[in-house]
N, C-alpha and C. Protein backbone atom coordinates (compact mmCIF):
# COMPACT_ATOMS: atom_id res chain seq x y z
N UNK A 1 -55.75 62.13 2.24
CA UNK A 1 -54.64 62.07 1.33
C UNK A 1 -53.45 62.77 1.97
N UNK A 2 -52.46 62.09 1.93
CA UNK A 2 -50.95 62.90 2.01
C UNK A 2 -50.96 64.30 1.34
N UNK A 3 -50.47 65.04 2.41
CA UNK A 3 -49.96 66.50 2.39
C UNK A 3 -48.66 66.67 0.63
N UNK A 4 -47.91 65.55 0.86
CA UNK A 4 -47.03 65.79 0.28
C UNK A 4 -46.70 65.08 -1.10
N UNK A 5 -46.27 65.14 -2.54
CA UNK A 5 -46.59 64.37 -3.84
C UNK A 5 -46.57 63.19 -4.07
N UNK A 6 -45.28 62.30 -3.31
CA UNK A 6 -44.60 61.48 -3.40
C UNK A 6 -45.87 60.43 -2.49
N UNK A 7 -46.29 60.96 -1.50
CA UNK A 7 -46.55 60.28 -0.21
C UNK A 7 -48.31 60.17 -0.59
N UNK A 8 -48.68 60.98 -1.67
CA UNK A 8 -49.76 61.09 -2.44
C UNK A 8 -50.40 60.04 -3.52
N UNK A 9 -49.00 60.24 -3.92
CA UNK A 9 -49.09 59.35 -5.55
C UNK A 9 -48.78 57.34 -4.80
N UNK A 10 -48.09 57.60 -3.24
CA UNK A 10 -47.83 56.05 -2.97
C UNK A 10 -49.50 55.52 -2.25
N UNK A 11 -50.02 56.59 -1.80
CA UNK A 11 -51.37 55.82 -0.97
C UNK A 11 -52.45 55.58 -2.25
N UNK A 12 -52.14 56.35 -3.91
CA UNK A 12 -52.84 56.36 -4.75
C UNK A 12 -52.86 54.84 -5.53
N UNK A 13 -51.44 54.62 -5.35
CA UNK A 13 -51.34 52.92 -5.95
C UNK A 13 -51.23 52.27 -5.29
N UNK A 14 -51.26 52.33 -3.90
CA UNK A 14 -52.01 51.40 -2.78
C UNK A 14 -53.30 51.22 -3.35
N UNK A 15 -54.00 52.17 -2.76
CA UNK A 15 -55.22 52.16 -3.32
C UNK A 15 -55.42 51.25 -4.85
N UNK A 16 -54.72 51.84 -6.03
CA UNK A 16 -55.29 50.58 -7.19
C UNK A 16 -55.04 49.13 -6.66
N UNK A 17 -53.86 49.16 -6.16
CA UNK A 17 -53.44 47.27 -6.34
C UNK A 17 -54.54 46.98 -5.03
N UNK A 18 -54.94 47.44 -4.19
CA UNK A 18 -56.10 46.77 -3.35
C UNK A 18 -57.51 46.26 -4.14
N UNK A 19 -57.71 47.58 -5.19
CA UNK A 19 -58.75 47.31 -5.64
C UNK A 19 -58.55 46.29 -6.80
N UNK A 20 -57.53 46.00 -7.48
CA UNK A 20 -56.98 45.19 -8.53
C UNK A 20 -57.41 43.79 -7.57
N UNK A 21 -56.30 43.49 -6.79
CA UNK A 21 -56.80 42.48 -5.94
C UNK A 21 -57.85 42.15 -5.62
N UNK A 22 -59.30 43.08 -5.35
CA UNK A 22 -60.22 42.45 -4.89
C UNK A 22 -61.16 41.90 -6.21
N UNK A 23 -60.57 42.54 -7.20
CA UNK A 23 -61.28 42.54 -8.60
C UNK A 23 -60.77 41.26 -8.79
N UNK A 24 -59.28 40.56 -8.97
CA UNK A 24 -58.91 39.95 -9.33
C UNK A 24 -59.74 38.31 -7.96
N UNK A 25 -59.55 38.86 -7.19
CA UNK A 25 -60.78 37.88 -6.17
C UNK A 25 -62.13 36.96 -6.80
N UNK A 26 -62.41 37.75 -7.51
CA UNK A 26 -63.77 38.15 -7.44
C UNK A 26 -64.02 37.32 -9.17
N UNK A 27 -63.08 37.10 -9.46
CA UNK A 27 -62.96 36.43 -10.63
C UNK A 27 -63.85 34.49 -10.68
N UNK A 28 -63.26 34.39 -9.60
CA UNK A 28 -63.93 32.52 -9.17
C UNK A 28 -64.93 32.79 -9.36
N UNK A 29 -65.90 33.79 -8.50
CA UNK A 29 -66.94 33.12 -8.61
C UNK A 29 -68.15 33.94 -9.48
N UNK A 30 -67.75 34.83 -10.79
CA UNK A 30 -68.22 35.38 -11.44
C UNK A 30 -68.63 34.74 -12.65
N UNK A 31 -69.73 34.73 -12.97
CA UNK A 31 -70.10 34.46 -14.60
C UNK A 31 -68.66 35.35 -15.52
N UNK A 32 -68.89 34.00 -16.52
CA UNK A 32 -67.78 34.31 -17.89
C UNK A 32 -67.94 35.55 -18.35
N UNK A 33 -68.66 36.05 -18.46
CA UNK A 33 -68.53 37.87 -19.29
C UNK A 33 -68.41 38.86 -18.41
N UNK A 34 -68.84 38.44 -16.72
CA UNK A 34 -68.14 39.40 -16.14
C UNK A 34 -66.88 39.26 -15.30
N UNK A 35 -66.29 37.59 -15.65
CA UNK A 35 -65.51 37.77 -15.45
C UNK A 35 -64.23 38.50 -16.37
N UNK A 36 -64.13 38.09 -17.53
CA UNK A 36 -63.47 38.75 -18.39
C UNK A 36 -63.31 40.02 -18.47
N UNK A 37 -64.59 41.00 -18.00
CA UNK A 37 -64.39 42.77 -17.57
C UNK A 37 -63.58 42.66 -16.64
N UNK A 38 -63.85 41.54 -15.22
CA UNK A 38 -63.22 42.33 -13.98
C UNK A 38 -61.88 42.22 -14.09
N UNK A 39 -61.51 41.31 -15.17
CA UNK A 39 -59.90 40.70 -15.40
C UNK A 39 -59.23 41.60 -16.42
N UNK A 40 -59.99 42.26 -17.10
CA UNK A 40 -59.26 43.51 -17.84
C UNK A 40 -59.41 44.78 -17.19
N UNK A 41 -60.16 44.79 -16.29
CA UNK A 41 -60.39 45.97 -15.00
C UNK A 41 -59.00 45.52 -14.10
N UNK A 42 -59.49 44.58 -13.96
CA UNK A 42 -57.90 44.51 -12.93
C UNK A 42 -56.83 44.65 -13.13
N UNK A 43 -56.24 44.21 -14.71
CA UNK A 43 -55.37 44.27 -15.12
C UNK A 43 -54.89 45.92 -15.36
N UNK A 44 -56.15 46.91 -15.64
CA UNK A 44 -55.90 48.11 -15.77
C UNK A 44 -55.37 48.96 -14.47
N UNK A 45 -55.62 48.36 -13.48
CA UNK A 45 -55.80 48.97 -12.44
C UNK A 45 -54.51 48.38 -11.79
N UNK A 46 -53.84 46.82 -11.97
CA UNK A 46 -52.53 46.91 -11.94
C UNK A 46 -51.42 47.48 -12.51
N UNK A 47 -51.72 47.87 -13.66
CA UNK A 47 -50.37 48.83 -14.37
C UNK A 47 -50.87 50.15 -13.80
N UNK A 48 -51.80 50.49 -13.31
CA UNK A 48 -52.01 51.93 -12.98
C UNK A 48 -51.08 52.07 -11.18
N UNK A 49 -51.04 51.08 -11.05
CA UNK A 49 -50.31 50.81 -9.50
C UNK A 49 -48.88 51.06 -9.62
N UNK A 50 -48.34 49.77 -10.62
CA UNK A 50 -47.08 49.73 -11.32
C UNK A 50 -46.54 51.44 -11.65
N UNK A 51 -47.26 51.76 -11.94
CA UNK A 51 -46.81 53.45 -12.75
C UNK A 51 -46.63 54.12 -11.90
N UNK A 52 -48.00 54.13 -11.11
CA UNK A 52 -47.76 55.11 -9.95
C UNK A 52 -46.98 55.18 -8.92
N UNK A 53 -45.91 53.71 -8.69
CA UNK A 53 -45.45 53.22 -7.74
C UNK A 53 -43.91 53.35 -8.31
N UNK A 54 -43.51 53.66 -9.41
CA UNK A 54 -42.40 53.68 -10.16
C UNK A 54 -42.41 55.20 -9.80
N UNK A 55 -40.96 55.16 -10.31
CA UNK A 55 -40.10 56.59 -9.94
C UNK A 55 -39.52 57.08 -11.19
N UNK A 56 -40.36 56.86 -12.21
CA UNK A 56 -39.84 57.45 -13.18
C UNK A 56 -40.62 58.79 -13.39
């Protein structure tokens, strides 16, 4: 992890939107009930990117 907050909090929502993405992947070829988790998993894990990646 980065030494420093900024440089912390950006490898942190790297990190979600990779994993959003692979979740969101992973959607084709999943049965219907798990796809629907990994698609509200992903979706969680994209606004957690969004947030962390914002400068507010």
């Amino acid at each position: 992890m980065p030494g420093d907050e900024k440089a912390a909090l950006a490898a942190l929502a790297d990190a979600e939107r990779r994993t959003a993405d692979n979740r969101t992947k992973a959607l084709g070829s999943a049965p219907p009930e798990l796809a629907r988790l990994l698609a509200s998993v992903a979706a969680a894990g994209a606004a957690h990117a969004y947030l962390l990646g914002s400068d507010s």
